[in-house]
N, C-alpha and C. Protein backbone atom coordinates (compact mmCIF):
# COMPACT_ATOMS: atom_id res chain seq x y z
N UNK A 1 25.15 1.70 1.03
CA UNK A 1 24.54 2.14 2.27
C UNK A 1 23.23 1.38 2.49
N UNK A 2 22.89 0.50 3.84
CA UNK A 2 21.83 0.07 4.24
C UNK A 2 20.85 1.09 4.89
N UNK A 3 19.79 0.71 4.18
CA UNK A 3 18.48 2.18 4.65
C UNK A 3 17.11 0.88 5.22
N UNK A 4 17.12 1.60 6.46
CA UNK A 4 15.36 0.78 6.75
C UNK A 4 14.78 2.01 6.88
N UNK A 5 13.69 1.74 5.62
CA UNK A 5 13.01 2.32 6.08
C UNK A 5 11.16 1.96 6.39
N UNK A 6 10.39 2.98 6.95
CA UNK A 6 9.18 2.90 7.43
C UNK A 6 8.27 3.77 7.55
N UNK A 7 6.66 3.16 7.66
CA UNK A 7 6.06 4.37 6.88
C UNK A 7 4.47 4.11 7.80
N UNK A 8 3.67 4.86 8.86
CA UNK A 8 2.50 4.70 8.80
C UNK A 8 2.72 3.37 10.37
N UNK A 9 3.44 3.68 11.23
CA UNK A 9 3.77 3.48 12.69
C UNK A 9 2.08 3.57 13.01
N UNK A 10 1.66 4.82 13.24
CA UNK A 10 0.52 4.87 14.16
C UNK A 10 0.72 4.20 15.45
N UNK A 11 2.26 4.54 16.10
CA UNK A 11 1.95 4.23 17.88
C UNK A 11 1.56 2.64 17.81
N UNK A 12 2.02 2.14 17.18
CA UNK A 12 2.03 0.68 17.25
C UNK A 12 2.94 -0.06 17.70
N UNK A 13 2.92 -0.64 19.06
CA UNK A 13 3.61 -1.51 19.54
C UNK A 13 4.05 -2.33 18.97
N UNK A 14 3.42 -2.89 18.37
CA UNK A 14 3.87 -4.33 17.67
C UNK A 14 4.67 -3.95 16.46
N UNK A 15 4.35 -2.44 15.73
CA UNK A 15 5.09 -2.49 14.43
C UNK A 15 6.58 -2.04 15.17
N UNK A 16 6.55 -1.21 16.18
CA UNK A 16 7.89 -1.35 17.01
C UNK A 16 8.79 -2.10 17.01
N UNK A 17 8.54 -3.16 17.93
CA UNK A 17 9.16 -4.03 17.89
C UNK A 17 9.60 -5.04 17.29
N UNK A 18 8.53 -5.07 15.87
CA UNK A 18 9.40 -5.59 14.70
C UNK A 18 10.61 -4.73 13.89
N UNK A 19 10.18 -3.32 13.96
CA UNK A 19 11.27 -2.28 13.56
C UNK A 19 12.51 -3.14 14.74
N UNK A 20 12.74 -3.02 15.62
CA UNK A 20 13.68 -2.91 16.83
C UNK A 20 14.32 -4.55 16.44
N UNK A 21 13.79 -5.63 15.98
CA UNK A 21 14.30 -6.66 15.83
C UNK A 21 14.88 -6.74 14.26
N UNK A 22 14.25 -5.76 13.40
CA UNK A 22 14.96 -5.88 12.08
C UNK A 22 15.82 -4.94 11.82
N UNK A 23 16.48 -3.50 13.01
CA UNK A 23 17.53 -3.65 13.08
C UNK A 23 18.82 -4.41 13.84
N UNK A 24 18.11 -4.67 14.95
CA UNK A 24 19.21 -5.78 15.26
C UNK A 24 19.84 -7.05 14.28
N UNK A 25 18.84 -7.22 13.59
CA UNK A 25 19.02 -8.26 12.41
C UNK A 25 19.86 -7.74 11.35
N UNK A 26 19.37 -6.73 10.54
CA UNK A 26 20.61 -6.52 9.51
C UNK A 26 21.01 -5.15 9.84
N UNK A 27 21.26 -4.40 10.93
CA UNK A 27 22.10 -3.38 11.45
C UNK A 27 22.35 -2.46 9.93
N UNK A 28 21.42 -1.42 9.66
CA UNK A 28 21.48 -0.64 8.62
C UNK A 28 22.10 0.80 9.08
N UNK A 29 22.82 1.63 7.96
CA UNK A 29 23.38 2.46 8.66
C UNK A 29 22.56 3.73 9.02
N UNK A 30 21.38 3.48 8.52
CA UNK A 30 20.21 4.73 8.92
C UNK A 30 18.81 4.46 9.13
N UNK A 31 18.12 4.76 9.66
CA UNK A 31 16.35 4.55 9.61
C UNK A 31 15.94 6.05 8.90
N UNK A 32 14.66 5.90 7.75
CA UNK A 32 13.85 6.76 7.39
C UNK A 32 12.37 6.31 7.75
N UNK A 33 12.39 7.62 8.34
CA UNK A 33 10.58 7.60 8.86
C UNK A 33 10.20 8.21 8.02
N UNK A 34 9.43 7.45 7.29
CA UNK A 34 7.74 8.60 5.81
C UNK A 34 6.49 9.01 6.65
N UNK A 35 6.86 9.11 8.39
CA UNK A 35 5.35 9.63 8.66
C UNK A 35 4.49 9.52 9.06
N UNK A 36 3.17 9.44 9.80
CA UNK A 36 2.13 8.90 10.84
C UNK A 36 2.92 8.03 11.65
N UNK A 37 4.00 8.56 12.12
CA UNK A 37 4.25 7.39 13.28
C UNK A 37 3.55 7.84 14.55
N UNK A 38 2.40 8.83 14.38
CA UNK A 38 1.43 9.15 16.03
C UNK A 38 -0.01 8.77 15.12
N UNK A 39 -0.59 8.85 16.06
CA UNK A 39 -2.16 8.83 16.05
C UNK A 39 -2.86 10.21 15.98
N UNK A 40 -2.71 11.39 14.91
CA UNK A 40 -2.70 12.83 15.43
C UNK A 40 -1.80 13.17 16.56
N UNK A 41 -0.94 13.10 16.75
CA UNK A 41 0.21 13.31 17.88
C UNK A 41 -0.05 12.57 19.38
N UNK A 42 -1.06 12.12 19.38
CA UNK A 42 -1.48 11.48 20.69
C UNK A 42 0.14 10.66 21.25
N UNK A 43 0.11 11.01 22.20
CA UNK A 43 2.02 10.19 23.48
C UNK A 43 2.58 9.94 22.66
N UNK A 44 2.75 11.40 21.66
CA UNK A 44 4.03 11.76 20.84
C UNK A 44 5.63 11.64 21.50
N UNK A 45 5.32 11.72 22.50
CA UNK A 45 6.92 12.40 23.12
C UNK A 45 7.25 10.41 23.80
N UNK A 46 6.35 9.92 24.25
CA UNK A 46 6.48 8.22 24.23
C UNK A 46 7.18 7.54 23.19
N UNK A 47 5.93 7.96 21.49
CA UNK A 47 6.66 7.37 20.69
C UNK A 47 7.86 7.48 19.94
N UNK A 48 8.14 8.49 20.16
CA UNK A 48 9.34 9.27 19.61
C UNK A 48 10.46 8.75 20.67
N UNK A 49 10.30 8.33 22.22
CA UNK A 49 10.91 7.95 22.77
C UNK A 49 11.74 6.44 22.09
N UNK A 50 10.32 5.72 22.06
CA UNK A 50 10.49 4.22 21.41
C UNK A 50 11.56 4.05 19.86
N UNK A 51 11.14 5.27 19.45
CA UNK A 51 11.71 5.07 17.94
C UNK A 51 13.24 5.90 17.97
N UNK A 52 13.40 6.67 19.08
CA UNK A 52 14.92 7.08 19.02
C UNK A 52 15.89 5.62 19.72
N UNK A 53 15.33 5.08 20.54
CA UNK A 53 15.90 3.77 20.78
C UNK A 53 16.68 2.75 19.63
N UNK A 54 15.50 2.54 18.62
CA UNK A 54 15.82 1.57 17.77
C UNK A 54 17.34 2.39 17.05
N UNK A 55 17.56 3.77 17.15
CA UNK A 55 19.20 4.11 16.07
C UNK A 55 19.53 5.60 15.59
N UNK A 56 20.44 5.99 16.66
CA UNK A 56 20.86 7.17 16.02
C UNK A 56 21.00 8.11 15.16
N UNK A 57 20.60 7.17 13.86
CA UNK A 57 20.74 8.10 12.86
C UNK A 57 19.57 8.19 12.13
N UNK A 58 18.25 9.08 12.02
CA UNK A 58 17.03 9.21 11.42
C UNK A 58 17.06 10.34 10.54
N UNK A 59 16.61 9.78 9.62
CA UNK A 59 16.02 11.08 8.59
C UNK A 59 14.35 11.09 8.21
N UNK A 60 13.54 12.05 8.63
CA UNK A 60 12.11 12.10 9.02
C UNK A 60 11.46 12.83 8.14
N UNK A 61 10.26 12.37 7.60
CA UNK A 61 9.31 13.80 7.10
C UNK A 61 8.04 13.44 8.16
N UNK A 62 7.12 14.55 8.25
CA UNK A 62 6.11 14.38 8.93
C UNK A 62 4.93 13.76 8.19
N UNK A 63 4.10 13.01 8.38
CA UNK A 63 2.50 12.32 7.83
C UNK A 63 1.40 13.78 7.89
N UNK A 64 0.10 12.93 7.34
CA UNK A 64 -0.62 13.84 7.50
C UNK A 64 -0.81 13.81 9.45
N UNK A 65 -1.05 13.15 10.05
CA UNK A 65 -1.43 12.83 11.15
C UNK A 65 0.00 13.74 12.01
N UNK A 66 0.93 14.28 11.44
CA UNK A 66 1.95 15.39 12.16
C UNK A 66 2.15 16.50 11.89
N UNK A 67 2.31 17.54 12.62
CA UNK A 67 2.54 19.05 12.14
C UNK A 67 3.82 18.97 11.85
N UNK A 68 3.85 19.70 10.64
CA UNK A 68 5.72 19.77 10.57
C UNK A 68 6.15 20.43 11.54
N UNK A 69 5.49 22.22 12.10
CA UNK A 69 6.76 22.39 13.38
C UNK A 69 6.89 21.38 14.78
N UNK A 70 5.78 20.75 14.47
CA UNK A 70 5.69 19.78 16.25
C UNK A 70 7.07 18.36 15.54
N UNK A 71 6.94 18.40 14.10
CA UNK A 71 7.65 17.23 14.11
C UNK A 71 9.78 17.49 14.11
N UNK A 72 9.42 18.76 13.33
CA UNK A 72 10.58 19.54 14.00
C UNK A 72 11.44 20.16 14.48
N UNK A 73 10.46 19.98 15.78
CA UNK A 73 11.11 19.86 17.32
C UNK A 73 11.49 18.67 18.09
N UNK A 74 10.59 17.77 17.39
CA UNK A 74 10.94 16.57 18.58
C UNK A 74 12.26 15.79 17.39
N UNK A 75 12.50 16.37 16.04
CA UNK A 75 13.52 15.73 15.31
C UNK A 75 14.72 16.58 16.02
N UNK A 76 14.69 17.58 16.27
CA UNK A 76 15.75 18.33 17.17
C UNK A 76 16.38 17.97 18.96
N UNK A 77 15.31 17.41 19.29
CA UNK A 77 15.49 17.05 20.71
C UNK A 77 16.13 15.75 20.70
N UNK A 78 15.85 14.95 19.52
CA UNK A 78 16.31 13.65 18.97
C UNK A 78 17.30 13.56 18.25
N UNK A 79 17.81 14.55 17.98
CA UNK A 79 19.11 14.61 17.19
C UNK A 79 18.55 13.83 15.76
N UNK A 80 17.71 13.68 15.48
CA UNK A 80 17.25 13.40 13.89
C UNK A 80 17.18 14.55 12.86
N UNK A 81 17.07 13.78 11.96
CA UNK A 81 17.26 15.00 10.68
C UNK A 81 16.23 15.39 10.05
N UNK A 82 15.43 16.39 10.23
CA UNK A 82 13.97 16.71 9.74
C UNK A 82 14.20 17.26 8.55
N UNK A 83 13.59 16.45 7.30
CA UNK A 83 14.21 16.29 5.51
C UNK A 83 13.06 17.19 5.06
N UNK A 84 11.76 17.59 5.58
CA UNK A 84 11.12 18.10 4.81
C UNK A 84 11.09 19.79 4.15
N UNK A 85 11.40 19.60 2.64
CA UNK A 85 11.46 20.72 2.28
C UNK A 85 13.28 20.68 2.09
N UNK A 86 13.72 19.85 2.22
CA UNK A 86 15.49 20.05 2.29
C UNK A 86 16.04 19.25 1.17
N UNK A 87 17.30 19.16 1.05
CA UNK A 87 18.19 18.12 0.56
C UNK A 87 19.24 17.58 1.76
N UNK A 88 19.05 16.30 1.59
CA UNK A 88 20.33 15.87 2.92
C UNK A 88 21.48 15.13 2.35
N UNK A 89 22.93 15.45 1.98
CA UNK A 89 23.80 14.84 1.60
C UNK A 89 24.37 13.49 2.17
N UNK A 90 24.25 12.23 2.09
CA UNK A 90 24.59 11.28 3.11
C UNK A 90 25.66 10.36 1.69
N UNK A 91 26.53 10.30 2.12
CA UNK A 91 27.80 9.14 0.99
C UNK A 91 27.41 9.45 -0.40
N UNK A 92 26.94 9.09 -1.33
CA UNK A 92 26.63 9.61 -3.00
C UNK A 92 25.37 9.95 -2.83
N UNK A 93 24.35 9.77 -1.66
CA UNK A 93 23.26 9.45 -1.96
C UNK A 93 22.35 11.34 -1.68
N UNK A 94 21.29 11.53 -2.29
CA UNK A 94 21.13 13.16 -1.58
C UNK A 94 19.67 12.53 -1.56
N UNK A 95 19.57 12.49 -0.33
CA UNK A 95 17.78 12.36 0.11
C UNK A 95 17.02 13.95 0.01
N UNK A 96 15.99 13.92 -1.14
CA UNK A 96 14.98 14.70 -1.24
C UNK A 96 13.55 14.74 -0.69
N UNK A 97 13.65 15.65 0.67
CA UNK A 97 12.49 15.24 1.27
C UNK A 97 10.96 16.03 1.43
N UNK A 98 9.97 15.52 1.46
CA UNK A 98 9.27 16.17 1.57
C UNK A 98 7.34 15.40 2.00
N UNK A 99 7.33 16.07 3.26
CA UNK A 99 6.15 15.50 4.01
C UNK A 99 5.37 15.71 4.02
N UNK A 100 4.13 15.82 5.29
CA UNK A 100 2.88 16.13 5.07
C UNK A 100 1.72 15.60 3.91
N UNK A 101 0.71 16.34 3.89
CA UNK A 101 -0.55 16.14 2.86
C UNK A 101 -0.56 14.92 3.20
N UNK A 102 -0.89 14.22 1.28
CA UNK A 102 -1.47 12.77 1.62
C UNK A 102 -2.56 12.59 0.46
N UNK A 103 -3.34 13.73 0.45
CA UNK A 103 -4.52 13.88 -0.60
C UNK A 103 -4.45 14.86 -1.49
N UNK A 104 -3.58 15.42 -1.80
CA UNK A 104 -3.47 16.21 -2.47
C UNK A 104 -2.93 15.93 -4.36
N UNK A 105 -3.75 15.78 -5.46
CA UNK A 105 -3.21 15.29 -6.90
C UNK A 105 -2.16 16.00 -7.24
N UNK A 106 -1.61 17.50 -6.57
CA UNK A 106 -0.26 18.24 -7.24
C UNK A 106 -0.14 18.82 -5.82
N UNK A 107 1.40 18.94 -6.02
CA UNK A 107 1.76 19.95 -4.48
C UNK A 107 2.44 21.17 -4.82
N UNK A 108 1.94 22.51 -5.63
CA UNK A 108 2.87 23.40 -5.96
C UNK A 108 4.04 23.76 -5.15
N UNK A 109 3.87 23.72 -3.61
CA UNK A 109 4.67 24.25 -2.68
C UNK A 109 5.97 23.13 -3.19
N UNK A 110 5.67 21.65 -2.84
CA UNK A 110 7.01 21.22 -3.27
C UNK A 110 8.06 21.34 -4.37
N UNK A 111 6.49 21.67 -5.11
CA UNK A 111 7.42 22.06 -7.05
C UNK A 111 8.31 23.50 -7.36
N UNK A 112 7.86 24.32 -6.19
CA UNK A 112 8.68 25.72 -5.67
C UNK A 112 9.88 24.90 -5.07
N UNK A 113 10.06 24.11 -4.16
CA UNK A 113 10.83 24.13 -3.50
C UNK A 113 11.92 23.70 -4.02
N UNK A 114 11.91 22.72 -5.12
CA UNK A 114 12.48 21.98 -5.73
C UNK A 114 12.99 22.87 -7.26
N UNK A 115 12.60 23.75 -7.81
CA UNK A 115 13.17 24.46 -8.51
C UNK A 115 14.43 25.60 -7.20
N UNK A 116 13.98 25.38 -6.30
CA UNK A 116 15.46 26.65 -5.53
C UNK A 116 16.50 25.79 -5.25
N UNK A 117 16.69 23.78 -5.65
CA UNK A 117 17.67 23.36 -5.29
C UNK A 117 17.64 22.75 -6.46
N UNK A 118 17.46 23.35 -7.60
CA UNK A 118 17.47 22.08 -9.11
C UNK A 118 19.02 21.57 -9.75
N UNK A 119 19.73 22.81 -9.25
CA UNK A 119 21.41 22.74 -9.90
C UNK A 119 21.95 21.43 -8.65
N UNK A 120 21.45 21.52 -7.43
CA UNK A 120 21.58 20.72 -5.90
C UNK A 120 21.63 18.77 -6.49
N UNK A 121 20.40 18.91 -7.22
CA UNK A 121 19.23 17.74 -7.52
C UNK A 121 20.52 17.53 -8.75
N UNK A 122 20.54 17.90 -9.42
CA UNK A 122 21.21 17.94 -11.22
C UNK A 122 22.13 16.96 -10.92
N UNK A 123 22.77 17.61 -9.79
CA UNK A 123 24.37 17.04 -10.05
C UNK A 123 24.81 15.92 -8.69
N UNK A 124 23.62 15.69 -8.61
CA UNK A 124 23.50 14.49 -7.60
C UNK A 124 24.30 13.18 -8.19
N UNK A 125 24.91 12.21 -7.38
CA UNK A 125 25.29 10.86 -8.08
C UNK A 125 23.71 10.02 -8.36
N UNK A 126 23.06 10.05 -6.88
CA UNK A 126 21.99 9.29 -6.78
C UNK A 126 21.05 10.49 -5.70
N UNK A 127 19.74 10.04 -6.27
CA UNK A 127 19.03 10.91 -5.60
C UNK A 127 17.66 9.58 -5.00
N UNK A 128 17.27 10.21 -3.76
CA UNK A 128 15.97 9.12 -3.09
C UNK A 128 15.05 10.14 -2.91
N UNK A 129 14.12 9.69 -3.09
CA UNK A 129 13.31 10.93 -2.52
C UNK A 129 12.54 10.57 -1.40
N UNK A 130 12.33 11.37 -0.41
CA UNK A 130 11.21 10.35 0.67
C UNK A 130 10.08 11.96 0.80
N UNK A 131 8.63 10.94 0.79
CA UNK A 131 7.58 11.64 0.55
C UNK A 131 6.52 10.87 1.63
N UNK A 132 5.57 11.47 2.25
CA UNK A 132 4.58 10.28 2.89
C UNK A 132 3.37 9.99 2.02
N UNK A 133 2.95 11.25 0.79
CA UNK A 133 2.48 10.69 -0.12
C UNK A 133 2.68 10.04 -1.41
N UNK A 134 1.83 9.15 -1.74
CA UNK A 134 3.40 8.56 -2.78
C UNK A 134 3.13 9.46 -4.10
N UNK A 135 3.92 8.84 -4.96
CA UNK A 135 3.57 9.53 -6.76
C UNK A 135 2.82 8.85 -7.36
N UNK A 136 2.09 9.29 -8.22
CA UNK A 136 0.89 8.92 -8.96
C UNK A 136 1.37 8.13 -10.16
N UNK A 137 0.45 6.89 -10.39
CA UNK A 137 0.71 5.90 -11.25
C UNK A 137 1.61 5.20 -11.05
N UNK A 138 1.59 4.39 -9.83
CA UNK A 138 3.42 3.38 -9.47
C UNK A 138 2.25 2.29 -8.49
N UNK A 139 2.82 1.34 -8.50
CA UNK A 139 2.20 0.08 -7.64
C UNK A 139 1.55 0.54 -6.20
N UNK A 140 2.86 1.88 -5.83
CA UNK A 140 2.19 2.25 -4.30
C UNK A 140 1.06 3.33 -3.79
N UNK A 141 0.81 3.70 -4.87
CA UNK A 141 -0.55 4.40 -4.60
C UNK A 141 -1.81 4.24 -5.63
N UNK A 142 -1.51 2.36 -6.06
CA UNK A 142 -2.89 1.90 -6.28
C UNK A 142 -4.01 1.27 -5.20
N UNK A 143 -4.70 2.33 -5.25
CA UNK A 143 -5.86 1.72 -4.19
C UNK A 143 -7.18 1.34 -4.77
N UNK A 144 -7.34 -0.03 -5.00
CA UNK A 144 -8.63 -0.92 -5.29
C UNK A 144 -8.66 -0.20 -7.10
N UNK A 145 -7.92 -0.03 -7.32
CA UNK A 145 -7.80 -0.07 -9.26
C UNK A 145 -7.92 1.19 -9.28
N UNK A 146 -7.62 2.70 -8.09
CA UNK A 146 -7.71 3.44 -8.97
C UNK A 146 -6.30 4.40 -8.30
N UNK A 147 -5.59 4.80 -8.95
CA UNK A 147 -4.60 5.74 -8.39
C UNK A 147 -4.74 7.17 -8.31
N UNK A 148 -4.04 7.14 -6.46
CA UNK A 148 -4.27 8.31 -6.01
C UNK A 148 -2.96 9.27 -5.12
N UNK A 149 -2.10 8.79 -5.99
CA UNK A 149 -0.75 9.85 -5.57
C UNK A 149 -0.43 10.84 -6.44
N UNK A 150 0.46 11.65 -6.08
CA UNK A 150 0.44 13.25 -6.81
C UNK A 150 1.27 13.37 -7.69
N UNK A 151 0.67 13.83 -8.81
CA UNK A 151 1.19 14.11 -9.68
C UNK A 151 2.44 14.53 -9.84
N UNK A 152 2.97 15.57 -9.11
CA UNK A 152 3.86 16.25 -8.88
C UNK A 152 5.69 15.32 -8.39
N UNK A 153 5.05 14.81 -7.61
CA UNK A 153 6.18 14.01 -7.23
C UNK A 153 6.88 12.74 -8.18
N UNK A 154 5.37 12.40 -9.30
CA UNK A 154 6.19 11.66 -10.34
C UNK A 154 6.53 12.48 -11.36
N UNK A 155 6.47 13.88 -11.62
CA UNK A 155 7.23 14.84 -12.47
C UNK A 155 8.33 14.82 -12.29
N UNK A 156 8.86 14.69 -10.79
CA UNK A 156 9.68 14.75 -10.26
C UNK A 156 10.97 13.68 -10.50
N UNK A 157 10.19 12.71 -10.47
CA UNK A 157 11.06 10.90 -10.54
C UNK A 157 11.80 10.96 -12.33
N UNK A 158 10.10 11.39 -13.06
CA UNK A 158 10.46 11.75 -14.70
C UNK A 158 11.78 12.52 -14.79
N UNK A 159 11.72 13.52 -14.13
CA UNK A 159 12.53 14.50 -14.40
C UNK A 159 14.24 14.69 -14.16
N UNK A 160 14.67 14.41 -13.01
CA UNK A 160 15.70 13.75 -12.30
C UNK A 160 16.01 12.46 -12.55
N UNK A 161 17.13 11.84 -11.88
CA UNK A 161 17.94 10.88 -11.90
C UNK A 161 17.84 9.90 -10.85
N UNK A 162 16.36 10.27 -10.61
CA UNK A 162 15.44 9.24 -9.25
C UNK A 162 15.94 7.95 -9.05
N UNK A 163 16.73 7.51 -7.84
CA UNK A 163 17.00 6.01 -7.84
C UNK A 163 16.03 5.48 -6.95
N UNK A 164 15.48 6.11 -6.39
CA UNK A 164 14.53 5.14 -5.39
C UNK A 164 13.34 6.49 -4.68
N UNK A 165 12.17 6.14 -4.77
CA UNK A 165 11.09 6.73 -4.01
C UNK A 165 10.37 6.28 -3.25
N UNK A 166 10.25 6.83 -1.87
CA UNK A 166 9.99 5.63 -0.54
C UNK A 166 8.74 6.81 -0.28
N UNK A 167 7.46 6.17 0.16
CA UNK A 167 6.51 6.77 0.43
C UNK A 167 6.03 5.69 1.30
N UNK A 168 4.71 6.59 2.12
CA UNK A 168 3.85 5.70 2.56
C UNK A 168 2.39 6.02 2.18
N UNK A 169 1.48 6.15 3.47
CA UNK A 169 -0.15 6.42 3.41
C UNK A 169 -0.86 5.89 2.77
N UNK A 170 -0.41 5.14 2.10
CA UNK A 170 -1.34 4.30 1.44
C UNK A 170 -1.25 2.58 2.20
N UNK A 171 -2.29 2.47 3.44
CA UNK A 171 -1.85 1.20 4.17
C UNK A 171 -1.97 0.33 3.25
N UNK A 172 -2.77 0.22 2.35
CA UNK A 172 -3.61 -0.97 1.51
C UNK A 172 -2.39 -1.12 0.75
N UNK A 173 -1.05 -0.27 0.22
CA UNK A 173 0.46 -1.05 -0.36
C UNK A 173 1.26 -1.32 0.79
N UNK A 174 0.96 -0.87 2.10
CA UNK A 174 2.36 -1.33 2.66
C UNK A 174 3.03 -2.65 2.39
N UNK A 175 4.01 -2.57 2.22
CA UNK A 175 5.00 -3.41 2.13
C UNK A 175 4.92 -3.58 0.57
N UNK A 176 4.85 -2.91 -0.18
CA UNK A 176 4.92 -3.14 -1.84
C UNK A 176 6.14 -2.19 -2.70
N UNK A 177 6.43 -2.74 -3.63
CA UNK A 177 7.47 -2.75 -4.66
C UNK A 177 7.12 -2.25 -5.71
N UNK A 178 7.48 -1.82 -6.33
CA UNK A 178 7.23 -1.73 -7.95
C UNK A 178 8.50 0.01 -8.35
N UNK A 179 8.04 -0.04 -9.80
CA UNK A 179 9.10 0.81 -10.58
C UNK A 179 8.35 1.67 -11.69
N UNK A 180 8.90 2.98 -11.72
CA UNK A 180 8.65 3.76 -12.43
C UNK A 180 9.50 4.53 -13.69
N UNK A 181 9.84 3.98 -14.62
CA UNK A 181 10.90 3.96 -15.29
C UNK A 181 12.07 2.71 -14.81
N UNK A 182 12.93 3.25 -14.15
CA UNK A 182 14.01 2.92 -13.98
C UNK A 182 13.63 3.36 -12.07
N UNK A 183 13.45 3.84 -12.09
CA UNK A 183 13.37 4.59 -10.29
C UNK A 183 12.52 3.62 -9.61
N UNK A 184 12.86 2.70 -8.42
CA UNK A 184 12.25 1.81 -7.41
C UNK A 184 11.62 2.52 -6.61
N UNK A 185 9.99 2.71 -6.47
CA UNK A 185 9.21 3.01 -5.95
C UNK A 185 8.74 2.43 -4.99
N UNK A 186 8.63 2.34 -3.22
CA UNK A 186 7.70 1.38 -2.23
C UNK A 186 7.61 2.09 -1.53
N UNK A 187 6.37 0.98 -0.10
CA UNK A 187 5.96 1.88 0.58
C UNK A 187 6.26 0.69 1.38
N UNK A 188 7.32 1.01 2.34
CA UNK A 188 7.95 0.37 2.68
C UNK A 188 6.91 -0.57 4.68
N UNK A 189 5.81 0.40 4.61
CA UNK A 189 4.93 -0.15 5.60
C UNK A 189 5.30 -0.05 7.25
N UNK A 190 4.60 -0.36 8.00
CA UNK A 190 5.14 -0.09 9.81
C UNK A 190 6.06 -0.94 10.20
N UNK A 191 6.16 -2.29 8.92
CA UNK A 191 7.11 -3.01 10.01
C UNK A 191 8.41 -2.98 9.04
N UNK A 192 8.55 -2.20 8.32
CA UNK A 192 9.83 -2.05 7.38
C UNK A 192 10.34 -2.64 6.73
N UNK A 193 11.27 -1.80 5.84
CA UNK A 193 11.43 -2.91 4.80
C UNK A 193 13.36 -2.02 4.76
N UNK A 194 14.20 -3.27 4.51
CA UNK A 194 15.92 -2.87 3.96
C UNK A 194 15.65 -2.79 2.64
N UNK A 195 16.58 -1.49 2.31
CA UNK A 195 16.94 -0.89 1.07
C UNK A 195 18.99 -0.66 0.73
N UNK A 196 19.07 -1.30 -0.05
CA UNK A 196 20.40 -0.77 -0.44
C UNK A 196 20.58 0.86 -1.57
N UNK A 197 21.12 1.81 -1.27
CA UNK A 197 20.73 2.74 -1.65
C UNK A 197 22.03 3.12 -2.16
């Protein structure tokens, strides 16, 4: 399965329309949004216009810069799939999602949430997780030598059968790579990046 995904839009024209030309280019079978694709919601219902254009099939968490209920609603009006707090079954793959924060070193709420679907998670073939903050200690949430992603979410990668963790908010990695164990960690940035998943 081809995944583009993207992270940290901010209502950017230009990161638009590079999204819109790199699916026409390698035609993936889904887009994941990790989040701040508004400016604090500022011509939310515009950009959300722009970004249902580029492909039918979205799976979303909200940024800090989105409310989860404002984000979904407009994932409902869009026929997108609002992941936060869920599991989404797509071909082997079960996207584990979960949005918001950003600054936070542990997220108990997610670590609740994730013990009520652990048998869900267990028996996964492959599991992704999409987060807008990333996990702590991985290439994508080193900022200027010191890391600042949450703890929690690399308990998480440790713990499970993590094949891939896509985050953003951290502009200073967009577009970066790296690995945590065995589990491919990036932040895949506004103008996106293809993932085989």
């Amino acid at each position: 399965m081809k995944v583009l995904a993207f992270a940290d839009v901010h209502a950017s024209l230009t990161a638009m329309k590079k999204l819109d030309a790199l699916v026409k280019k390698e035609k993936p079978d889904l887009l994941v949004n990790l989040g701040d694709f508004t400016i604090f919601e500022q011509h939310l219902e515009d950009v959300c216009s722009r970004l249902a254009k580029l492909h039918p099939v979205q799976l979303v968490v909200h940024g800090n810069h989105e409310e989860d209920l404002t984000t979904a609603q407009v994932c409902k009006r869009h026929g997108w799939v609002f992941c936060h707090k869920k599991c989404v079954q797509i071909g082997d793959a079960l996207f584990v999602g979960y949005g918001g924060g950003g600054f936070s070193s542990r997220e108990p709420e997610f670590e609740r949430c994730v013990k009520n679907v652990h048998t869900t998670i267990k028996a996964a073939k492959k599991v992704v997780l999409l987060t807008h903050q990333p996990a702590f200690g991985t290439a994508v949430d080193n900022l200027y030598g010191r890391h600042v992603g949450n703890t929690s979410f690399t308990a998480f990668i440790k713990k499970y059968n993590v094949a891939m963790a896509l985050s953003g908010h951290i502009h200073e990695t967009a577009g970066k790579t790296g690995k945590l164990g065995k589990t491919i960690v990036a932040n895949p940035g506004p103008f996106g990046k293809v993932f085989t998943v």
